[in-house]
PDB file of N, CA and C in Angstrom:
ATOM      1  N   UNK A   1       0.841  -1.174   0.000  1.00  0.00           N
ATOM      2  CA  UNK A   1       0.000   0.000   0.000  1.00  0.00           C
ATOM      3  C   UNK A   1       0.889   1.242   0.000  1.00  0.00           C
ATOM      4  N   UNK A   2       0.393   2.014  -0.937  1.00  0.00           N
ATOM      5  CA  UNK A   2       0.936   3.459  -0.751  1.00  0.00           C
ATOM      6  C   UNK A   2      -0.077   4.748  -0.966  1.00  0.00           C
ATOM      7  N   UNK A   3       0.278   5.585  -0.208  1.00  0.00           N
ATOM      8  CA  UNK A   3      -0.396   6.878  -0.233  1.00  0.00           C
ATOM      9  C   UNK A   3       0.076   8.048  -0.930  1.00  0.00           C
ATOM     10  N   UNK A   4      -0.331   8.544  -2.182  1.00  0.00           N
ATOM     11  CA  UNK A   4      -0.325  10.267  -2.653  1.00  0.00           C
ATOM     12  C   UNK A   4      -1.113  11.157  -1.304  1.00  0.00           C
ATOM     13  N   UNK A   5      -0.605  11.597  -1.142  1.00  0.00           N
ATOM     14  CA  UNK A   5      -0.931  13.207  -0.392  1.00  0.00           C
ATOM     15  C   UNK A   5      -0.610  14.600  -1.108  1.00  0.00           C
ATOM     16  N   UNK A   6      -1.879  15.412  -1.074  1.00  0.00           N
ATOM     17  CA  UNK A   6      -1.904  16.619  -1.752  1.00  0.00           C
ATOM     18  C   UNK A   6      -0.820  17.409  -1.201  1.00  0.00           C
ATOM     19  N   UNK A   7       0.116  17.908  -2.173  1.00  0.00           N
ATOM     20  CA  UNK A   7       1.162  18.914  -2.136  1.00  0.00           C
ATOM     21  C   UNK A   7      -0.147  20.136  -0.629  1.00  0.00           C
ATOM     22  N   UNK A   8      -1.118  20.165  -1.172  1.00  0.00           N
ATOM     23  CA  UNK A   8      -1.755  21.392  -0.164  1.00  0.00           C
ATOM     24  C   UNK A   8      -2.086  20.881   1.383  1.00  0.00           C
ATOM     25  N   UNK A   9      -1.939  19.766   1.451  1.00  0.00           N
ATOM     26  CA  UNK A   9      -2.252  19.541   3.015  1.00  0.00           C
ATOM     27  C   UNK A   9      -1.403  18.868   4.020  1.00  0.00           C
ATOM     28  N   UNK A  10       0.256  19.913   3.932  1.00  0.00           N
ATOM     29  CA  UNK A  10       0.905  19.862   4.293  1.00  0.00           C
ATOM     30  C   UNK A  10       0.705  20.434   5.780  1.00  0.00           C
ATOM     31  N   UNK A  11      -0.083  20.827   6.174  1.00  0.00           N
ATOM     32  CA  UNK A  11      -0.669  21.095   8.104  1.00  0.00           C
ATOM     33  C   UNK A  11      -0.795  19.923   8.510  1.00  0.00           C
ATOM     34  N   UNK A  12      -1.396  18.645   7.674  1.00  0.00           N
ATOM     35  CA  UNK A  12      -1.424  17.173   8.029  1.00  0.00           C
ATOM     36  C   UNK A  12      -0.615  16.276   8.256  1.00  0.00           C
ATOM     37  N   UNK A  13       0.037  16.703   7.759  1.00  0.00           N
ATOM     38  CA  UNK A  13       1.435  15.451   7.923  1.00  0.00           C
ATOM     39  C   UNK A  13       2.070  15.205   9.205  1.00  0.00           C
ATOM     40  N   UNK A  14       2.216  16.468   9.988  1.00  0.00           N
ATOM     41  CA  UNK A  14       2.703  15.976  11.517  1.00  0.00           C
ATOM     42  C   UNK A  14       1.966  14.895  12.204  1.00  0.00           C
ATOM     43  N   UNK A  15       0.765  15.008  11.646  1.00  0.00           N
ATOM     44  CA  UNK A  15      -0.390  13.973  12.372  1.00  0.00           C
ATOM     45  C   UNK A  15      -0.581  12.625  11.480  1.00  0.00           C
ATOM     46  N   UNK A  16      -0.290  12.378  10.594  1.00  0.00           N
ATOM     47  CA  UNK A  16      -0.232  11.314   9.581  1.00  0.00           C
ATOM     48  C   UNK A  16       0.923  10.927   9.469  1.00  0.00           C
ATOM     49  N   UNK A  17       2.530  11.278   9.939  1.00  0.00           N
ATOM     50  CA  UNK A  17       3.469  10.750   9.387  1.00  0.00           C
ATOM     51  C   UNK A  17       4.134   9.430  10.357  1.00  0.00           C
ATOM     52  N   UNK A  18       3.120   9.424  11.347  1.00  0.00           N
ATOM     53  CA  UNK A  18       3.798   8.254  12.307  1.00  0.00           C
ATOM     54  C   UNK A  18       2.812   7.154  11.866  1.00  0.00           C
ATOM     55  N   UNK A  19       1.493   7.191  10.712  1.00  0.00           N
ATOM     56  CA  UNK A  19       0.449   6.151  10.723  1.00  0.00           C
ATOM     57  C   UNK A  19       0.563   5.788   9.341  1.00  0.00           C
ATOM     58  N   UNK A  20       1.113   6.584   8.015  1.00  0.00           N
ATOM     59  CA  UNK A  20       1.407   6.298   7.422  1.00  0.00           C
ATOM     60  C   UNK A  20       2.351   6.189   6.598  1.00  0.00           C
ATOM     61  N   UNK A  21       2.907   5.128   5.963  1.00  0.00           N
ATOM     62  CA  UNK A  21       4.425   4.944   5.216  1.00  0.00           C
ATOM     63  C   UNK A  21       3.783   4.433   4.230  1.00  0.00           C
ATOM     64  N   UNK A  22       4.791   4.408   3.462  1.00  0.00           N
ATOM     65  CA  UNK A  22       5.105   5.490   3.065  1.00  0.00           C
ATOM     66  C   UNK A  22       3.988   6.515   2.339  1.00  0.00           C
ATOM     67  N   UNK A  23       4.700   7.596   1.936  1.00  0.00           N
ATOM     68  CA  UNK A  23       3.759   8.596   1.357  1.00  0.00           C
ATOM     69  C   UNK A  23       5.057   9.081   0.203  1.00  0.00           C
ATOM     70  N   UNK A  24       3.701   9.837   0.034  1.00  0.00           N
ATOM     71  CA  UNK A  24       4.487  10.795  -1.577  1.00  0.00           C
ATOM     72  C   UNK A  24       3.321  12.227  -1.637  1.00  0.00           C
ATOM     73  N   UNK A  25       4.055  13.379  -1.578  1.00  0.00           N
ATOM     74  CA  UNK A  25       3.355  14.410  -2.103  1.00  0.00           C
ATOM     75  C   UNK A  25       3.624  14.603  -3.440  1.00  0.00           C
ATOM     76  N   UNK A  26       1.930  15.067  -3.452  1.00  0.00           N
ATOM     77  CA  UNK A  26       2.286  15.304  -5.121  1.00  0.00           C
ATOM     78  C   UNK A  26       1.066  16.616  -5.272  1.00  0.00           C
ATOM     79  N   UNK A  27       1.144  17.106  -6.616  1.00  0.00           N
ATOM     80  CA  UNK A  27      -0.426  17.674  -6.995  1.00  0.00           C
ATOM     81  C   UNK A  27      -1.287  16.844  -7.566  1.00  0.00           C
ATOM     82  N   UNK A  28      -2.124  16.448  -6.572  1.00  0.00           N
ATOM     83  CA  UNK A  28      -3.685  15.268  -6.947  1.00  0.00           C
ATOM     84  C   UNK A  28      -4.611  16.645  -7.649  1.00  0.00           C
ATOM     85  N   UNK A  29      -5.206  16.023  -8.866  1.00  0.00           N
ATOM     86  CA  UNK A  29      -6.114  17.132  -9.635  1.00  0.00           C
ATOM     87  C   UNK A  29      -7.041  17.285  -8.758  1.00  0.00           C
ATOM     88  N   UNK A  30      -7.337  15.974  -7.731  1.00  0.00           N
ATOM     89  CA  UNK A  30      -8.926  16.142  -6.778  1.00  0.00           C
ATOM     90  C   UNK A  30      -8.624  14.983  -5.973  1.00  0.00           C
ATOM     91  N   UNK A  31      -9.186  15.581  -4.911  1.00  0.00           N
ATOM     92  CA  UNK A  31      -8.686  14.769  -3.553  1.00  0.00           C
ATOM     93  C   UNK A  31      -7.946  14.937  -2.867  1.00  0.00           C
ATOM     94  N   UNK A  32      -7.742  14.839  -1.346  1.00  0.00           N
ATOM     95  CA  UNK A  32      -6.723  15.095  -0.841  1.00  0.00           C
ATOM     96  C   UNK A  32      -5.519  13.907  -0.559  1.00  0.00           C
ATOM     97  N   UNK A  33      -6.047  12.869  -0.996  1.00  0.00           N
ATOM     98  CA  UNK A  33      -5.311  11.335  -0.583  1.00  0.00           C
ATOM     99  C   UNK A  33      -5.695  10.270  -1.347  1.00  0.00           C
ATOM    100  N   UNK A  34      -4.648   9.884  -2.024  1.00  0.00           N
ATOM    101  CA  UNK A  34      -5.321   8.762  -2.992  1.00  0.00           C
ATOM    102  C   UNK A  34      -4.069   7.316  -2.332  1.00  0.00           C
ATOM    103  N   UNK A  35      -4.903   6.276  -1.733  1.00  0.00           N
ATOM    104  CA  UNK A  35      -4.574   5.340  -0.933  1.00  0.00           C
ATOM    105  C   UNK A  35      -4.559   4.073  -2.178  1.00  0.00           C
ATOM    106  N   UNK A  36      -3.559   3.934  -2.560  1.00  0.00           N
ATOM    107  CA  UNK A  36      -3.113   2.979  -3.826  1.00  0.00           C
ATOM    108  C   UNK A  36      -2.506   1.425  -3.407  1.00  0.00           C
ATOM    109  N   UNK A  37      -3.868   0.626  -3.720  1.00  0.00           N
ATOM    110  CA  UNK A  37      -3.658  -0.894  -3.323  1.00  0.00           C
ATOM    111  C   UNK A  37      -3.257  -1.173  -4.852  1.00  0.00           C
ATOM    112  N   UNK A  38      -2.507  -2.927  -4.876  1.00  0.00           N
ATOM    113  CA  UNK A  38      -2.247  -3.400  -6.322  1.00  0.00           C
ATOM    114  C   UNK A  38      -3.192  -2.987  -7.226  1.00  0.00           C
ATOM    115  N   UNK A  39      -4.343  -2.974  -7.073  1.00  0.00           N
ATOM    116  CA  UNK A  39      -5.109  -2.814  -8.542  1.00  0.00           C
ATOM    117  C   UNK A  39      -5.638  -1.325  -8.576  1.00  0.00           C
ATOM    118  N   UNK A  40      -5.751  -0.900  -7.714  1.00  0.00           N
ATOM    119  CA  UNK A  40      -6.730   0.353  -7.405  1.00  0.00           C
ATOM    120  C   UNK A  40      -6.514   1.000  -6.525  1.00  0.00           C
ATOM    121  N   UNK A  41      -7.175   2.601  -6.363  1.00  0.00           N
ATOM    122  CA  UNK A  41      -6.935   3.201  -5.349  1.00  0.00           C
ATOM    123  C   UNK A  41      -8.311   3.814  -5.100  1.00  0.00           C
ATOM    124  N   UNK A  42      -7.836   4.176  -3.123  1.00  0.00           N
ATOM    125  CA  UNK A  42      -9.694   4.919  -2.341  1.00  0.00           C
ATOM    126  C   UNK A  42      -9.218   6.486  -2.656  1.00  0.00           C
ATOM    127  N   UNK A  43     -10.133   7.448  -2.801  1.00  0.00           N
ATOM    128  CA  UNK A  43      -9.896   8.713  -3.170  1.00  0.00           C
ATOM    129  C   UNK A  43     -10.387   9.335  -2.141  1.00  0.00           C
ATOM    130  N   UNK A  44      -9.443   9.952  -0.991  1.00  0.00           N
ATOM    131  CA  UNK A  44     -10.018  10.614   0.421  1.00  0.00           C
ATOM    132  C   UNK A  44     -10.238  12.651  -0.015  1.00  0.00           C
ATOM    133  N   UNK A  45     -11.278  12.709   0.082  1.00  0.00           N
ATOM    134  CA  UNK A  45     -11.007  14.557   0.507  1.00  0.00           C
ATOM    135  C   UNK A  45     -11.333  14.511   2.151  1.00  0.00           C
ATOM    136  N   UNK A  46     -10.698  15.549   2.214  1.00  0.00           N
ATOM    137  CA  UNK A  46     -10.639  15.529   3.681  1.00  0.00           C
ATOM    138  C   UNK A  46     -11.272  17.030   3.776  1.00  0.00           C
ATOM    139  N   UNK A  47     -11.871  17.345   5.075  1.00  0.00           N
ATOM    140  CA  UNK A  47     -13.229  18.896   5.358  1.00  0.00           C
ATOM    141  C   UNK A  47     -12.836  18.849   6.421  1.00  0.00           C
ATOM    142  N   UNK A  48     -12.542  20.030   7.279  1.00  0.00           N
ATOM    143  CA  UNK A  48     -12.930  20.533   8.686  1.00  0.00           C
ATOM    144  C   UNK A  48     -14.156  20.717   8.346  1.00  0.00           C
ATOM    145  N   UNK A  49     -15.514  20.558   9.702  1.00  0.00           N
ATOM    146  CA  UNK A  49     -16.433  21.471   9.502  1.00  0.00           C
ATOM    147  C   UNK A  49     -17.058  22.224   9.120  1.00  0.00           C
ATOM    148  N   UNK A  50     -16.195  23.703   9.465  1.00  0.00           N
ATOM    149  CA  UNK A  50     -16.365  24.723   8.854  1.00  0.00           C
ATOM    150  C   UNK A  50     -16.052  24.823   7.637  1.00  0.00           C
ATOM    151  N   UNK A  51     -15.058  24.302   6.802  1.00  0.00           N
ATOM    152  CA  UNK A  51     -14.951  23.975   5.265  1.00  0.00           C
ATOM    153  C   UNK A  51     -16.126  23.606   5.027  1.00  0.00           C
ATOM    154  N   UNK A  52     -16.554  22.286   5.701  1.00  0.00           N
ATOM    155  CA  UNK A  52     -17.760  21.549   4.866  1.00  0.00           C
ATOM    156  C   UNK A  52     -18.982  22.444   4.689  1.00  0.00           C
ATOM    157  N   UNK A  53     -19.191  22.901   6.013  1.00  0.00           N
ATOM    158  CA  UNK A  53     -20.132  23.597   5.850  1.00  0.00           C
ATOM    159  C   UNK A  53     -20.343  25.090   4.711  1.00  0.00           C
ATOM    160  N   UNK A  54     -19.243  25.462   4.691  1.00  0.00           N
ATOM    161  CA  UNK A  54     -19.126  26.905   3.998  1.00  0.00           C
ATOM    162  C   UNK A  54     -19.021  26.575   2.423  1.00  0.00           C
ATOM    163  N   UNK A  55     -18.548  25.036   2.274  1.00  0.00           N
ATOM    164  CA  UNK A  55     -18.668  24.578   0.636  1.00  0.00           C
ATOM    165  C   UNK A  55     -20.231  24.233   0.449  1.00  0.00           C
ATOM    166  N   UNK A  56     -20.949  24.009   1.691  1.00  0.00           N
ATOM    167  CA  UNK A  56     -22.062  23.711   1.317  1.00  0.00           C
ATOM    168  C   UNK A  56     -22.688  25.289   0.899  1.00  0.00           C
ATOM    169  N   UNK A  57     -22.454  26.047   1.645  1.00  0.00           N
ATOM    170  CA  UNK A  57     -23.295  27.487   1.361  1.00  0.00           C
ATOM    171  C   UNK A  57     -23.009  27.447   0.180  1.00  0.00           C
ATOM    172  N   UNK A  58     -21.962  27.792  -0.607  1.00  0.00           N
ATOM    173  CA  UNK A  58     -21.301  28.716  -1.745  1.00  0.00           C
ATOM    174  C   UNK A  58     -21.109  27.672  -2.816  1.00  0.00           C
ATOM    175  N   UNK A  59     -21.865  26.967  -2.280  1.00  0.00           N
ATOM    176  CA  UNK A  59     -22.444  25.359  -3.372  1.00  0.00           C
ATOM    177  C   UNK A  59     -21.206  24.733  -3.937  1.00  0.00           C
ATOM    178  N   UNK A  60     -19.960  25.153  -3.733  1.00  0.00           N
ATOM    179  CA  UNK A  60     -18.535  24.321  -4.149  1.00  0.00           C
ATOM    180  C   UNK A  60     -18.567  23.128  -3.859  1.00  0.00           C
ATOM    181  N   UNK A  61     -18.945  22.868  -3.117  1.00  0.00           N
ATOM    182  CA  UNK A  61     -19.231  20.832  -2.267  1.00  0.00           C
ATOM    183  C   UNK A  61     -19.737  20.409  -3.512  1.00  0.00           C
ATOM    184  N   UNK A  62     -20.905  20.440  -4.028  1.00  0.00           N
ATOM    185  CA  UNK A  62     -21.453  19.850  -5.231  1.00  0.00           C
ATOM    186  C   UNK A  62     -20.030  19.922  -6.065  1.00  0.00           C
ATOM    187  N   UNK A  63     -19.613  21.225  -6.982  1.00  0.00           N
ATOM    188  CA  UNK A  63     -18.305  20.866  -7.458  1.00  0.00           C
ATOM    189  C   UNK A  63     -17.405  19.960  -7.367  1.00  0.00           C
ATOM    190  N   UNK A  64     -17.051  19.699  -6.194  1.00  0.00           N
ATOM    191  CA  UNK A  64     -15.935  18.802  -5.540  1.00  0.00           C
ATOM    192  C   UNK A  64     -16.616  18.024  -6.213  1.00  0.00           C
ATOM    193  N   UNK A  65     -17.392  17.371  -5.555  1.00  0.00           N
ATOM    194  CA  UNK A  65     -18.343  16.272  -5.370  1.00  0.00           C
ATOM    195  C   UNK A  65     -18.051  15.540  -6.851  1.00  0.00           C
ATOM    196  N   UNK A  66     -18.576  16.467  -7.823  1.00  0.00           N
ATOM    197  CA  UNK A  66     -18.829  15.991  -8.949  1.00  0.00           C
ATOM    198  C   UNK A  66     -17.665  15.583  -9.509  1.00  0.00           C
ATOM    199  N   UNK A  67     -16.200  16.145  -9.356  1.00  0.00           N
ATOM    200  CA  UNK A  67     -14.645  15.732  -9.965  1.00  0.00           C
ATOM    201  C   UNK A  67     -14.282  14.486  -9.443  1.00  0.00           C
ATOM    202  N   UNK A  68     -15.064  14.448  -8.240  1.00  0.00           N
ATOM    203  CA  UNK A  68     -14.025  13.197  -7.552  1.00  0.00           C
ATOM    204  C   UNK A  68     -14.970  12.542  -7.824  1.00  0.00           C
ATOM    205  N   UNK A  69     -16.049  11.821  -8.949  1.00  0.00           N
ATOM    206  CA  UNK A  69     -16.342  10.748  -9.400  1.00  0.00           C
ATOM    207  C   UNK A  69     -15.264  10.327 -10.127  1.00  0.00           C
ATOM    208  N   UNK A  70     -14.016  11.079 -10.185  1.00  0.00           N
ATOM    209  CA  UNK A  70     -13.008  10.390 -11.179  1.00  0.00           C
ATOM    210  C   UNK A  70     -13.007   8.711 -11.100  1.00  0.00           C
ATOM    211  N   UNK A  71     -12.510   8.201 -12.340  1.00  0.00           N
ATOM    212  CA  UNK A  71     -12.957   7.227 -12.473  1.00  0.00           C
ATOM    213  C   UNK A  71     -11.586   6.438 -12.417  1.00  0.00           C
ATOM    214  N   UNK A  72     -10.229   7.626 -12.814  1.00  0.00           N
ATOM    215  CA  UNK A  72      -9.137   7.403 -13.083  1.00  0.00           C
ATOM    216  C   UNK A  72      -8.480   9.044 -12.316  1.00  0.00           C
ATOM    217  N   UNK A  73      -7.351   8.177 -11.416  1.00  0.00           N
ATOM    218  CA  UNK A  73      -6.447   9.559 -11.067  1.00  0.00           C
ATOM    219  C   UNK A  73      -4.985   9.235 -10.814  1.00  0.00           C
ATOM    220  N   UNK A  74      -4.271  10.277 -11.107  1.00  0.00           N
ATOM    221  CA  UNK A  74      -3.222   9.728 -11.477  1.00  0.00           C
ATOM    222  C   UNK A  74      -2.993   8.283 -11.696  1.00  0.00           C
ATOM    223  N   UNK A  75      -3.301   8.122 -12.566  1.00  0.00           N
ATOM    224  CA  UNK A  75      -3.116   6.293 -13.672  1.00  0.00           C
ATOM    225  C   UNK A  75      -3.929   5.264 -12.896  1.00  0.00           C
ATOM    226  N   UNK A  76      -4.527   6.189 -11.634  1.00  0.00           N
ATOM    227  CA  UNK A  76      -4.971   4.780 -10.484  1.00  0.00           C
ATOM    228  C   UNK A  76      -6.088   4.463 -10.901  1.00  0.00           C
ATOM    229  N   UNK A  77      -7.154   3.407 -11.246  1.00  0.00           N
ATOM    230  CA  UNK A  77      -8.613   3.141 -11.415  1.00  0.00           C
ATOM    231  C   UNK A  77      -8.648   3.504  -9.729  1.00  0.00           C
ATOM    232  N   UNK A  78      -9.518   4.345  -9.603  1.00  0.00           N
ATOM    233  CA  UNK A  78     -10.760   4.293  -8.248  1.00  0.00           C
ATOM    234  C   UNK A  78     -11.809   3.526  -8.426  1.00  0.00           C
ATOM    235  N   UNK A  79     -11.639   2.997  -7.120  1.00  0.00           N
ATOM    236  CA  UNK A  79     -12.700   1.950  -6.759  1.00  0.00           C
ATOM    237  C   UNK A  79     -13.696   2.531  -5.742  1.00  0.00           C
ATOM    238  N   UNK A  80     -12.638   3.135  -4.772  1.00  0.00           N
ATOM    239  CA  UNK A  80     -13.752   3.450  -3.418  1.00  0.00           C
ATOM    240  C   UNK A  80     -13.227   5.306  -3.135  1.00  0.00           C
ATOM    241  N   UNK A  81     -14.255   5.646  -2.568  1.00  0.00           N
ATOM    242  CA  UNK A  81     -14.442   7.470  -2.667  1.00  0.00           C
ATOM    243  C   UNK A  81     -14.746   7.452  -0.790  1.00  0.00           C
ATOM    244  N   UNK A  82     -13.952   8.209  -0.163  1.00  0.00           N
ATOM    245  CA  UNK A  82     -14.748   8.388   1.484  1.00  0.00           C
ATOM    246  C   UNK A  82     -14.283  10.013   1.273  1.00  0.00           C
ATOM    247  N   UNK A  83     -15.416  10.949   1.815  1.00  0.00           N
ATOM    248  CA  UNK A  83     -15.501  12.191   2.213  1.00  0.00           C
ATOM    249  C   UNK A  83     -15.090  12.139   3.673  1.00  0.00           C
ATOM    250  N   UNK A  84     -14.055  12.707   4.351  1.00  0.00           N
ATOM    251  CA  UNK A  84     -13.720  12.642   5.716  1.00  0.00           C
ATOM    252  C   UNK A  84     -14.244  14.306   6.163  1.00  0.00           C
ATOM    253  N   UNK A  85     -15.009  14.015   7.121  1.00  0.00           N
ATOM    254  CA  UNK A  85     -15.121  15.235   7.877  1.00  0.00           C
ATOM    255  C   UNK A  85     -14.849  15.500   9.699  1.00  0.00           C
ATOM    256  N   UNK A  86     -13.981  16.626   9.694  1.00  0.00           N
ATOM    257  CA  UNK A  86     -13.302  16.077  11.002  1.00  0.00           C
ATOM    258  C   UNK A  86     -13.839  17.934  11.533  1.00  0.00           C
ATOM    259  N   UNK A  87     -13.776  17.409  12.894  1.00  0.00           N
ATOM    260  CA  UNK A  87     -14.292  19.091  13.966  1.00  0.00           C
ATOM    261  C   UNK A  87     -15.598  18.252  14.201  1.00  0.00           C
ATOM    262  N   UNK A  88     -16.291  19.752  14.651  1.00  0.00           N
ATOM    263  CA  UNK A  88     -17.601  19.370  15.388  1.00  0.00           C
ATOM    264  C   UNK A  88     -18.729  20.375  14.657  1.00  0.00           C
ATOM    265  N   UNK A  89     -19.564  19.613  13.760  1.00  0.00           N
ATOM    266  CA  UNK A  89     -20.406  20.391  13.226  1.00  0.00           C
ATOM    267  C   UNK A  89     -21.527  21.458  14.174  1.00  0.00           C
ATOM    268  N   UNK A  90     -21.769  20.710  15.251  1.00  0.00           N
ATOM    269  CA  UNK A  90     -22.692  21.283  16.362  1.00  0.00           C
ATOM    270  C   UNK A  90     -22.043  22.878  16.504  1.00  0.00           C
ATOM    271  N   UNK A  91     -20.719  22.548  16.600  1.00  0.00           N
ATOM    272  CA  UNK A  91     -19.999  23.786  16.465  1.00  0.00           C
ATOM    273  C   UNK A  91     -19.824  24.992  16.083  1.00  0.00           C
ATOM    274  N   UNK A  92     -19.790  24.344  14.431  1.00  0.00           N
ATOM    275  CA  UNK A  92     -19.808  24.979  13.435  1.00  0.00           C
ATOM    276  C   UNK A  92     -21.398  25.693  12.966  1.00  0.00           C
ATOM    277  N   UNK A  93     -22.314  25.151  13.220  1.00  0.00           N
ATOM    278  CA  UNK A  93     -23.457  25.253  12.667  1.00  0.00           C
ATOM    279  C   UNK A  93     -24.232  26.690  12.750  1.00  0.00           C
ATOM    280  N   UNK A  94     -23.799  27.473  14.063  1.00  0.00           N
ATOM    281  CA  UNK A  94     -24.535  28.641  14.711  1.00  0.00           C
ATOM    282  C   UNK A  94     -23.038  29.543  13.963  1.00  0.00           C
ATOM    283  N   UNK A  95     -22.457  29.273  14.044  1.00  0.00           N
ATOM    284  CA  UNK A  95     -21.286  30.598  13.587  1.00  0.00           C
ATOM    285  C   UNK A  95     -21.074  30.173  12.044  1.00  0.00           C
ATOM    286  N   UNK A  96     -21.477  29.556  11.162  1.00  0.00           N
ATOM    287  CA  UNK A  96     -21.468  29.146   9.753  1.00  0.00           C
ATOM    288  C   UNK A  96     -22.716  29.981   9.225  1.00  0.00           C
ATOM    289  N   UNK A  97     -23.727  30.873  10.399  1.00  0.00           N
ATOM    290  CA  UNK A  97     -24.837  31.118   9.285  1.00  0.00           C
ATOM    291  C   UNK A  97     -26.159  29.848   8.945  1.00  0.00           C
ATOM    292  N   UNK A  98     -25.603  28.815   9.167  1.00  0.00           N
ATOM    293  CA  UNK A  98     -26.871  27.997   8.963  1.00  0.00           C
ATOM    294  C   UNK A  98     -27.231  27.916  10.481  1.00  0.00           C
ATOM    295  N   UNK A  99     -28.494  27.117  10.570  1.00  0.00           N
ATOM    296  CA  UNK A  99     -29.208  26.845  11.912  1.00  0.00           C
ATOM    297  C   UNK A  99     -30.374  25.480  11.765  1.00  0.00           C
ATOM    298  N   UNK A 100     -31.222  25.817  12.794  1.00  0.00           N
ATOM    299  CA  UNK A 100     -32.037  24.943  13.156  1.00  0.00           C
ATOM    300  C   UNK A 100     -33.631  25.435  13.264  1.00  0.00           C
ATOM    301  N   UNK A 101     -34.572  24.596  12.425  1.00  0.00           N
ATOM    302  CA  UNK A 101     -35.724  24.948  12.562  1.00  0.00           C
ATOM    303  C   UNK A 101     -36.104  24.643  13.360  1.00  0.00           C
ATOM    304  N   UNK A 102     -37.878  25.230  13.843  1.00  0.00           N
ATOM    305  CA  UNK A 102     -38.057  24.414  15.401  1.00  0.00           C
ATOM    306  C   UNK A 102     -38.507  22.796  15.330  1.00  0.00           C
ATOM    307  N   UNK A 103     -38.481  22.206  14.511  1.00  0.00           N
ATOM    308  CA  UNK A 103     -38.519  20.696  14.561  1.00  0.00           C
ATOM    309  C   UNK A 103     -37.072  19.827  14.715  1.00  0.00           C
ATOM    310  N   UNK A 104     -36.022  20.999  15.028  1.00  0.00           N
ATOM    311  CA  UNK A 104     -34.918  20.205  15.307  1.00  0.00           C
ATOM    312  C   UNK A 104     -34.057  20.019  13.940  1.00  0.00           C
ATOM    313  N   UNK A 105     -34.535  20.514  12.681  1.00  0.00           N
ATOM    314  CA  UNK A 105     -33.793  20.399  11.564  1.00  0.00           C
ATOM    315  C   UNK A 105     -32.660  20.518  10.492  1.00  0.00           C
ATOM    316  N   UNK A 106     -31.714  20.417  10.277  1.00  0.00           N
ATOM    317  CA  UNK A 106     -31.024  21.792   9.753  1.00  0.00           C
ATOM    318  C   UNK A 106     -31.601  22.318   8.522  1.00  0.00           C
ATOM    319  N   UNK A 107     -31.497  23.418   8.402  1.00  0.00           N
ATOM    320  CA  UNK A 107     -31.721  24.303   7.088  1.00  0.00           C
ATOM    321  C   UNK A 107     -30.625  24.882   6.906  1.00  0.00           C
ATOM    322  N   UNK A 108     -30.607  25.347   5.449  1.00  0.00           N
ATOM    323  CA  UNK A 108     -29.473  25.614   4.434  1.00  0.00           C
ATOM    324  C   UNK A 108     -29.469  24.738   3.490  1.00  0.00           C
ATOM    325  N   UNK A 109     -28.223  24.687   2.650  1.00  0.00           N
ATOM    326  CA  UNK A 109     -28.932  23.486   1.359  1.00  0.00           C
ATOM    327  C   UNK A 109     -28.755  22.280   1.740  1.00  0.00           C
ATOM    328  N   UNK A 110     -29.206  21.192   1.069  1.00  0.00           N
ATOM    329  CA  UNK A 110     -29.958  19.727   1.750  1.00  0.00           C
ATOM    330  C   UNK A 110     -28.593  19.154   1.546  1.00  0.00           C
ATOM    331  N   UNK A 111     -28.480  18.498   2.540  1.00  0.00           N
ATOM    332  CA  UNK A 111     -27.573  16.990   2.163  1.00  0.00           C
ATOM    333  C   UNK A 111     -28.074  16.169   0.769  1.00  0.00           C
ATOM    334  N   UNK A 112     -27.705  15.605   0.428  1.00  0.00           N
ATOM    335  CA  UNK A 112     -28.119  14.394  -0.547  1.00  0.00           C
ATOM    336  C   UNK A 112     -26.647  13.821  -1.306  1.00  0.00           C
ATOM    337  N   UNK A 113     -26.857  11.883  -0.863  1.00  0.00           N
ATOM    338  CA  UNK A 113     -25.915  11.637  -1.149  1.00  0.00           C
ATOM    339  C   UNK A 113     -26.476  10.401  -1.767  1.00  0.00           C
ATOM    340  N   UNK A 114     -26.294  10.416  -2.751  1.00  0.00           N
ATOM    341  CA  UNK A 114     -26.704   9.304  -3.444  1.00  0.00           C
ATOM    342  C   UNK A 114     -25.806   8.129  -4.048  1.00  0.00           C
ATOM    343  N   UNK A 115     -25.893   6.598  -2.978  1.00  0.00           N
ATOM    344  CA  UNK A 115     -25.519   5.550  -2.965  1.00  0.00           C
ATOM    345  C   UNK A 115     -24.736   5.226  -4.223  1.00  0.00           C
ATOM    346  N   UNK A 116     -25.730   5.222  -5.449  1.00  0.00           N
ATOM    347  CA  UNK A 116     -25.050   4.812  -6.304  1.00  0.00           C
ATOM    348  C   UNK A 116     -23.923   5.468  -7.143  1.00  0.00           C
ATOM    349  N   UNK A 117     -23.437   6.698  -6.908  1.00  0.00           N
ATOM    350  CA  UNK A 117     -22.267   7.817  -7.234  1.00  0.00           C
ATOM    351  C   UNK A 117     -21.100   7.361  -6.679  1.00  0.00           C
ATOM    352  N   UNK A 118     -21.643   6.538  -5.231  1.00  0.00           N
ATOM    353  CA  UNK A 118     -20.058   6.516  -4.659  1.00  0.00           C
ATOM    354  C   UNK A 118     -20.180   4.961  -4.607  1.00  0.00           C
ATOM    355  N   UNK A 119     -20.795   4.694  -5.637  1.00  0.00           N
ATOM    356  CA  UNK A 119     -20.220   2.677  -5.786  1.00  0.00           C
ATOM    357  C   UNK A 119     -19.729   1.997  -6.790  1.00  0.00           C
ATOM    358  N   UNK A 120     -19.193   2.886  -7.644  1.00  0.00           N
ATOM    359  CA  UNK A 120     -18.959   2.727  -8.927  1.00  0.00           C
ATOM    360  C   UNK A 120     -18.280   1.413  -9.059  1.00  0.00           C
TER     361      UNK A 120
END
């Protein structure tokens, strides 16, 4: 097994370099981590919170979303896609601008993740 790591998420590595070996930075067109077994590789983006949430406002998440169906990245066939989201949305939610209706809901734009996109 080997890991590409995005030339940009070099704040990560102090925390990833004792769990994973080896690695290689590089510029990934999309994704932040492409985890390369013999045949194939998983395509990780990685979100704080407040990222996630603020790509959700300014509708960039869909963007993402839609590149990293890559099918092929750097020469790798993708097989498997995980969105990592790390912080505490509870957190994030009142200082992001979005909130809660009184049924307990969130509002802002909808989640929707549809099964068959990420099973290729």
């Amino acid at each position: 097994m080997k890991t590409l790591v995005d030339y940009r998420e070099k704040k990560i590595l102090p925390c990833i370099e004792d769990l994973i070996s080896p690695y290689e930075l590089v510029n990934l067109p999309v994704g932040d981590f492409l985890i390369i077994f013999e045949d194939y590789g998983v395509l990780v983006e990685r979100k704080t919170a407040r990222d996630f949430l603020n790509s959700m406002k300014t509708n960039r998440l869909w963007e993402q979303m839609h590149r990293f169906l890559a099918e092929k990245v750097m020469g790798y066939q993708v097989r498997r896609r995980a969105l990592l989201i790390h912080g505490y949305l509870d957190d994030e939610i009142g200082l992001s601008g979005f909130g809660w209706n009184h049924n307990g809901c969130l509002y802002g734009n909808p989640i929707q993740v549809q099964h068959s996109h990420f099973s290729r």
